[in-house]
N, C-alpha and C. Protein backbone atom coordinates (compact mmCIF):
# COMPACT_ATOMS: atom_id res chain seq x y z
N UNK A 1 97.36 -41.99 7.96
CA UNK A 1 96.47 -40.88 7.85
C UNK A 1 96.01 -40.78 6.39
N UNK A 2 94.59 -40.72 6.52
CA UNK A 2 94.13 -40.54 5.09
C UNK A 2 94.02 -39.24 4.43
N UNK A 3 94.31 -38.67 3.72
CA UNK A 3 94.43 -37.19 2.85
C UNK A 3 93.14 -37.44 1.32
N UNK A 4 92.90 -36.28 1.90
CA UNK A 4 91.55 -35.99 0.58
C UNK A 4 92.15 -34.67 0.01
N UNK A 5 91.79 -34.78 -1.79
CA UNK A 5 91.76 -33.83 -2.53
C UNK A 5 90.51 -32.94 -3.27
N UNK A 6 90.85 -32.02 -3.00
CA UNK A 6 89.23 -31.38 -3.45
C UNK A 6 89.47 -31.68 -5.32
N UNK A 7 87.85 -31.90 -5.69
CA UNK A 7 88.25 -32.31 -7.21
C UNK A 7 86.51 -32.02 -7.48
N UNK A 8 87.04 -31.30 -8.69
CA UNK A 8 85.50 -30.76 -9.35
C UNK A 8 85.87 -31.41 -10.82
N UNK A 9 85.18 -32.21 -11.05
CA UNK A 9 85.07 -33.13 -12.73
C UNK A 9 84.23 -32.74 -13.33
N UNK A 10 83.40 -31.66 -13.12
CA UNK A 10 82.44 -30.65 -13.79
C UNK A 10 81.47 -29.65 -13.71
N UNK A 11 81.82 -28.45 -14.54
CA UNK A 11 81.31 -27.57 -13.98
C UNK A 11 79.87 -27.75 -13.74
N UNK A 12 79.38 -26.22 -12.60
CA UNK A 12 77.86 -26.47 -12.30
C UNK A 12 77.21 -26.09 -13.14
N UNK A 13 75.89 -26.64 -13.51
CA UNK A 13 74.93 -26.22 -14.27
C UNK A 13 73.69 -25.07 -13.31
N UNK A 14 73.05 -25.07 -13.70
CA UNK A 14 72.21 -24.25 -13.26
C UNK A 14 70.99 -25.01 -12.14
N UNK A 15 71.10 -26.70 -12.95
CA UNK A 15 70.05 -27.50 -11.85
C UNK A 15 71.12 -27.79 -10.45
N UNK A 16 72.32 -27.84 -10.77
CA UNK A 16 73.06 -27.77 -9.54
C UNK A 16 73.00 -26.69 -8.43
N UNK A 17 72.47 -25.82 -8.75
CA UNK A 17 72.86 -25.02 -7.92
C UNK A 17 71.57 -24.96 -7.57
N UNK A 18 71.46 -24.80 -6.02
CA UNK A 18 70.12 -24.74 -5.10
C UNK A 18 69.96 -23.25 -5.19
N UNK A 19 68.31 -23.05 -4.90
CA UNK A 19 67.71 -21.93 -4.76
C UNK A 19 68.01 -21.35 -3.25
N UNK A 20 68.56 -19.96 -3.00
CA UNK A 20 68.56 -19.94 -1.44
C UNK A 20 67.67 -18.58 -1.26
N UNK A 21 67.42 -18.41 0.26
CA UNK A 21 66.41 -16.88 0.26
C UNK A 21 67.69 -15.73 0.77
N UNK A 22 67.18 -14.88 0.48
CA UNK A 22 67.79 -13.97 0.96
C UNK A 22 68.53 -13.79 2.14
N UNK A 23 67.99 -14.57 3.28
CA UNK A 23 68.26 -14.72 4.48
C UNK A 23 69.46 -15.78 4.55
N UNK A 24 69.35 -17.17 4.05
CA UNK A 24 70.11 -17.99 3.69
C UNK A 24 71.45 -17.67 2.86
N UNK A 25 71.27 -16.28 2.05
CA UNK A 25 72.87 -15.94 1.00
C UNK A 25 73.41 -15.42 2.46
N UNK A 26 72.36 -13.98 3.41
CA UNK A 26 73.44 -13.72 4.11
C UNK A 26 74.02 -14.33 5.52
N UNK A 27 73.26 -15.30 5.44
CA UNK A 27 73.86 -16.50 6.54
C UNK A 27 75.04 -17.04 5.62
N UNK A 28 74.92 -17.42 4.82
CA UNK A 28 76.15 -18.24 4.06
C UNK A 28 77.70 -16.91 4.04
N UNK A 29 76.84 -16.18 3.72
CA UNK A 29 78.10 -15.13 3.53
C UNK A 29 78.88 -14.95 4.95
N UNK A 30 78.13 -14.73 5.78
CA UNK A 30 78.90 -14.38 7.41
C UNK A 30 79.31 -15.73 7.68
N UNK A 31 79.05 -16.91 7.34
CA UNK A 31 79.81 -18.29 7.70
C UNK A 31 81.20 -18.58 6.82
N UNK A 32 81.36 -17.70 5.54
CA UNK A 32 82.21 -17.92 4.95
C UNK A 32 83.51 -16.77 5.73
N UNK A 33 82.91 -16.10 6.07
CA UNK A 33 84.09 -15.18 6.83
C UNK A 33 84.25 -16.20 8.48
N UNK A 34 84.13 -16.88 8.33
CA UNK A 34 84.42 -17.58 9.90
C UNK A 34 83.60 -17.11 11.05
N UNK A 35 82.34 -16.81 10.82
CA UNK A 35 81.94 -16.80 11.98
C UNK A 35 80.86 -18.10 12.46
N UNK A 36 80.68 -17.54 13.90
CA UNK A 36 79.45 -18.46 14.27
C UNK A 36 78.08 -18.42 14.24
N UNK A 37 77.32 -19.47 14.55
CA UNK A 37 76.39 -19.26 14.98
C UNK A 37 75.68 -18.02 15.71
N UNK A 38 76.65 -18.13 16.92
CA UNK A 38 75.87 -17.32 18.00
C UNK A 38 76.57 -15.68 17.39
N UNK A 39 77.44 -15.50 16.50
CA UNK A 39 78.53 -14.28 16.52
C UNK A 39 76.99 -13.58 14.79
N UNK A 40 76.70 -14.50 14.31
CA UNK A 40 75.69 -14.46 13.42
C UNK A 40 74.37 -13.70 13.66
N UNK A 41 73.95 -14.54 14.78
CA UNK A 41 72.82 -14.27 15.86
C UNK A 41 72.89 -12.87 16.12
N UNK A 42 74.03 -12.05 16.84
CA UNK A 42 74.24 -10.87 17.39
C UNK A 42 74.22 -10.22 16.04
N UNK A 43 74.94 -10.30 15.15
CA UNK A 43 75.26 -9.42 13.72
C UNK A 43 73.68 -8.90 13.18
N UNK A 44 72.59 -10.15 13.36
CA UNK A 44 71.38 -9.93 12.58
C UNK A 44 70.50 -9.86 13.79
N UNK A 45 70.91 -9.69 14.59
CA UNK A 45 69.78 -9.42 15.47
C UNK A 45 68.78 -10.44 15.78
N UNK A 46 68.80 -11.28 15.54
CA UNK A 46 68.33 -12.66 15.65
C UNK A 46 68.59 -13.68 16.50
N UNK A 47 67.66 -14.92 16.87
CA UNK A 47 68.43 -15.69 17.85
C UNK A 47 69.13 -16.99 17.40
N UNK A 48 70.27 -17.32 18.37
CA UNK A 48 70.91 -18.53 17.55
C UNK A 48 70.22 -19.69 17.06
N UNK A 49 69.00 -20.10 17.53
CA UNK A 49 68.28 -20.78 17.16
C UNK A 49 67.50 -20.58 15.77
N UNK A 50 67.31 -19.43 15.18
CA UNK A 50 66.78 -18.79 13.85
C UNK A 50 68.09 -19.04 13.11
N UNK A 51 69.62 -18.62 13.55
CA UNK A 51 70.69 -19.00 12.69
C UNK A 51 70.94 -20.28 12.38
N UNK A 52 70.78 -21.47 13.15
CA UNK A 52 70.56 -22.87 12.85
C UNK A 52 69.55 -23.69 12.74
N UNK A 53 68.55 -22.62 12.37
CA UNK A 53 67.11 -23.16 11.96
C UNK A 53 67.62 -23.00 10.02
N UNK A 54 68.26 -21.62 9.85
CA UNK A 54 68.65 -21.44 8.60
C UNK A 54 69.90 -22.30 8.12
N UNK A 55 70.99 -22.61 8.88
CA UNK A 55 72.05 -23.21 8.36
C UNK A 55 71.84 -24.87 8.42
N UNK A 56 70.50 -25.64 8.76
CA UNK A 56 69.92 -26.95 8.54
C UNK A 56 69.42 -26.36 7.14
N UNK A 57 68.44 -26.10 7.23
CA UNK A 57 68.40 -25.35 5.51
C UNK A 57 69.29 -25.38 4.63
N UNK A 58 70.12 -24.77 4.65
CA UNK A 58 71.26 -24.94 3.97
C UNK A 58 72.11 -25.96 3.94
N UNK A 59 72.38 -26.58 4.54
CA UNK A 59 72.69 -28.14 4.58
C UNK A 59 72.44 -29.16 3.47
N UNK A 60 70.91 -29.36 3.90
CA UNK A 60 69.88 -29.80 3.28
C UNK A 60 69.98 -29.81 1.84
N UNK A 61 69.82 -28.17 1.61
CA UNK A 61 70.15 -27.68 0.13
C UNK A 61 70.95 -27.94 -0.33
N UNK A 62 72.50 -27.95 0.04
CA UNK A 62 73.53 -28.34 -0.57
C UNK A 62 73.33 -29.80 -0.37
N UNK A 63 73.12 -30.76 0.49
CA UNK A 63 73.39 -31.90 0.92
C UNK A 63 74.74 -32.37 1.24
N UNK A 64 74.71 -31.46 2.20
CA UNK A 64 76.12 -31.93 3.43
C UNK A 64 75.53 -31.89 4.51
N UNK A 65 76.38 -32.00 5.42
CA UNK A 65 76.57 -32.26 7.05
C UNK A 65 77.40 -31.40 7.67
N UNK A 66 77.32 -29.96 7.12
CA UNK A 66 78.52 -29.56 7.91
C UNK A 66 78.48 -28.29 7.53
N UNK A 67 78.28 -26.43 8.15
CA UNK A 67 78.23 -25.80 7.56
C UNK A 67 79.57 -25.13 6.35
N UNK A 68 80.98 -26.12 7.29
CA UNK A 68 82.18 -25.94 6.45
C UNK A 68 81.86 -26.22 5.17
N UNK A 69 81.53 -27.61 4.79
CA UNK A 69 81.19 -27.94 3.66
C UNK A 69 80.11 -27.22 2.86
N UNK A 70 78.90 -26.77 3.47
CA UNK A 70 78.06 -25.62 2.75
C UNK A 70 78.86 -24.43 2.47
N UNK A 71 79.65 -24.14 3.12
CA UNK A 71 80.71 -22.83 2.24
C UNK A 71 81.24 -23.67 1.28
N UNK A 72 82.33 -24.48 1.40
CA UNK A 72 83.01 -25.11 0.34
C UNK A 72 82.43 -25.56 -1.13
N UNK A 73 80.66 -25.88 -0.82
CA UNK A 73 79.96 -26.04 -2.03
C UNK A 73 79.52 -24.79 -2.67
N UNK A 74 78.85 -23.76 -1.67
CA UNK A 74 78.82 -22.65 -1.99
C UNK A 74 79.70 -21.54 -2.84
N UNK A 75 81.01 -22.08 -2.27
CA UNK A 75 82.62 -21.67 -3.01
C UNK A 75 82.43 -22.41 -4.73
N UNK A 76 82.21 -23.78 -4.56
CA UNK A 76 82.98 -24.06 -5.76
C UNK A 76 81.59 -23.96 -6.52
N UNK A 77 80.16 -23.80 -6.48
CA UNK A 77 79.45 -23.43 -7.51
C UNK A 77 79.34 -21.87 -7.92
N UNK A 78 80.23 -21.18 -7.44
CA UNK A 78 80.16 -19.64 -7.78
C UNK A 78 78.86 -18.69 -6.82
N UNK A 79 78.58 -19.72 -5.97
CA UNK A 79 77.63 -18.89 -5.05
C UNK A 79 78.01 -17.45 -4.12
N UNK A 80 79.05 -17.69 -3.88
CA UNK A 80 80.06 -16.72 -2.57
C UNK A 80 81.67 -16.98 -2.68
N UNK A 81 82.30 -16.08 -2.25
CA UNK A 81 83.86 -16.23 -2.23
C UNK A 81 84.32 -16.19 -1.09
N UNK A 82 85.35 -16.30 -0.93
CA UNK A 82 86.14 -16.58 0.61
C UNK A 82 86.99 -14.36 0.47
N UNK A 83 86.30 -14.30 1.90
CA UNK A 83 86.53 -12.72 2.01
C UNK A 83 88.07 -12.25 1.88
């Protein structure tokens, strides 16, 4: 079994860190508390399809594959904290 360590070799600058909209901080924020998609959807009144129209967005922005990992980048550039 292979084991990974999280490792930051330097802090973020300011070009690191992606621009997000308003809509996108509070999608990121309700994904960092563990929710879903569809649990997202209900919270904002919105449909799940608008919540993963925004969390490809965010992806993108960070450049991952995974909305775990868009928190985790989000975490370690000082974007959001874990609730």
């Amino acid at each position: 079994m292979t084991h990974f360590r999280y490792q930051s070799h330097t802090p973020a600058t300011l070009h690191d860190i992606p621009h997000l909209t308003p809509k996108e901080h509070e999608i990121l924020d309700w994904c960092s508390r563990g929710k879903t998609s569809a649990e997202i959807a209900i919270i904002l009144n919105k449909s799940e399809t608008t919540i993963n129209f925004h969390m490809a967005n965010l992806r993108a922005k960070f450049n991952v594959t995974s909305r775990h990992a868009a928190v985790l980048k989000a975490i370690k550039l000082g974007m959001t904290t874990l609730p």
